[in-house]
Protein backbone atom coordinates (compact mmCIF):
# COMPACT_ATOMS: atom_id res chain seq x y z
CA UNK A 1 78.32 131.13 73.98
CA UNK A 2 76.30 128.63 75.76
CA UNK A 3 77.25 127.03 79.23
CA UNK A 4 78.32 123.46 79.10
CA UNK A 5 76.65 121.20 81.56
CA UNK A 6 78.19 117.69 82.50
CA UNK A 7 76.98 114.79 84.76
CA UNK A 8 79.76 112.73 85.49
CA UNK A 9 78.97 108.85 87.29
CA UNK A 10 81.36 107.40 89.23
CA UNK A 11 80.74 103.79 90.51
CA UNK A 12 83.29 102.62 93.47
CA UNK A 13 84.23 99.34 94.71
CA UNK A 14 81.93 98.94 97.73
CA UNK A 15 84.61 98.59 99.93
CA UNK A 16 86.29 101.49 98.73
CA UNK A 17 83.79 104.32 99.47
CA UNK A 18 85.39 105.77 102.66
CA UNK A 19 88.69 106.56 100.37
CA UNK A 20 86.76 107.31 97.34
CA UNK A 21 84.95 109.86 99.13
CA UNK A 22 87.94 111.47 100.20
CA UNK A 23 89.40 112.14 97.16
CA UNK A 24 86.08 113.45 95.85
CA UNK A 25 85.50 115.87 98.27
CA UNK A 26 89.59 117.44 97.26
CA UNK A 27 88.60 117.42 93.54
CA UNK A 28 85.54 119.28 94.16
CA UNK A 29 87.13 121.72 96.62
CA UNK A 30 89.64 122.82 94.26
CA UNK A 31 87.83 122.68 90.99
CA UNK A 32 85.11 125.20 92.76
CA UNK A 33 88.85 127.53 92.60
CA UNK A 34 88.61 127.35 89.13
CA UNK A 35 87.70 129.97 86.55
CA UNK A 36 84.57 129.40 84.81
CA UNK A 37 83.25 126.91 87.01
CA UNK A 38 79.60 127.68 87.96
CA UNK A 39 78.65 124.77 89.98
CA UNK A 40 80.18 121.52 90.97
CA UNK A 41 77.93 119.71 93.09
CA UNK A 42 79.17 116.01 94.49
CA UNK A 43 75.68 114.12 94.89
CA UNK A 44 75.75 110.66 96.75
CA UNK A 45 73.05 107.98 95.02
CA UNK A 46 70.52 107.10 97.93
CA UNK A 47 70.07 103.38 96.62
CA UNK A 48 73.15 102.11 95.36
CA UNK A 49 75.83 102.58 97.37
CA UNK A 50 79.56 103.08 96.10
CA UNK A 51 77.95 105.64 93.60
CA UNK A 52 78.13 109.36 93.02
CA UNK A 53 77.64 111.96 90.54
CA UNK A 54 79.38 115.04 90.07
CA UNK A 55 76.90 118.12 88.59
CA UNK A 56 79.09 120.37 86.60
CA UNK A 57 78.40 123.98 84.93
CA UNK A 58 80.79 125.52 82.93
CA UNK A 59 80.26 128.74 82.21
CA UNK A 60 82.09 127.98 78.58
CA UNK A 61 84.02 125.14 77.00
CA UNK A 62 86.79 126.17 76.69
CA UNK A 63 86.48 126.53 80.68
CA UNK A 64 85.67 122.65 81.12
CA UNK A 65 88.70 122.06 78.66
CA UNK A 66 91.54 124.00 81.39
CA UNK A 67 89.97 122.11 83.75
CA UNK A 68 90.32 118.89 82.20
CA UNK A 69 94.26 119.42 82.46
CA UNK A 70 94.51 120.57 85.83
CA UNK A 71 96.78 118.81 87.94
CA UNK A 72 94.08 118.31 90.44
CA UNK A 73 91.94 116.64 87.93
CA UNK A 74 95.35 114.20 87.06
CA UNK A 75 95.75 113.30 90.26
CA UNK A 76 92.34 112.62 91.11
CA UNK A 77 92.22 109.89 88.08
CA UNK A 78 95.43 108.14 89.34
CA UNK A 79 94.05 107.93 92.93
CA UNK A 80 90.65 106.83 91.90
CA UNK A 81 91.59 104.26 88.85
CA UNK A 82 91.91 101.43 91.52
CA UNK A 83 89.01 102.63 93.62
CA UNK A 84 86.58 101.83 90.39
CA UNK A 85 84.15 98.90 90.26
CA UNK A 86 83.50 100.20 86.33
CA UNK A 87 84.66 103.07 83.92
CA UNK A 88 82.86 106.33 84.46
CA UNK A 89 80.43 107.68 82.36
CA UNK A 90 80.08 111.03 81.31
CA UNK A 91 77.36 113.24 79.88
CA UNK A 92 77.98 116.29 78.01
CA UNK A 93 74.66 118.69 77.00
CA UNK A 94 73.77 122.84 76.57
CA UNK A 95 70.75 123.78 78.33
CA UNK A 96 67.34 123.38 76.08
CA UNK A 97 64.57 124.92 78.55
């Protein structure tokens, strides 16, 4: 089975980065916990500020799916939904090369 890779964009409110950064860094720290998860990486964009990505490796789907129910992952989204300047985009691909 192949690994699932995800890039996930988040784009904050620009006077919202100190808490959105917070909460960011407790997602990541306990989804690293999780089974399956090979890498989650919190990247801060040099030129636009407010924005991050999160670089995700699952080592299956089904692996990415527990996560998505986790009650970290739950209350990350409530905390965050105000922080938002726009809806966050994410990118779903297997590994070509």
């Amino acid at each position: 089975m192949n690994n699932l890779y995800i890039v996930a964009l988040f784009r904050f409110k620009e006077n919202m980065v100190i808490d959105a950064l917070e909460i960011l860094k407790r997602l990541v720290i306990e989804t690293r916990k999780e089974e399956g998860c090979l890498q989650y990486d919190l990247v801060e964009d040099n030129e636009h500020q407010g924005v991050f990505y999160i670089l995700e490796l699952w080592e299956t789907r089904e692996h990415h799916h527990q996560h998505s129910v986790t009650e970290h992952l739950m209350n990350f989204r409530q905390q965050a939904a105000p922080l938002f300047a726009e809806a966050v985009q994410v990118y779903k691909g297997a590994k070509i090369f």
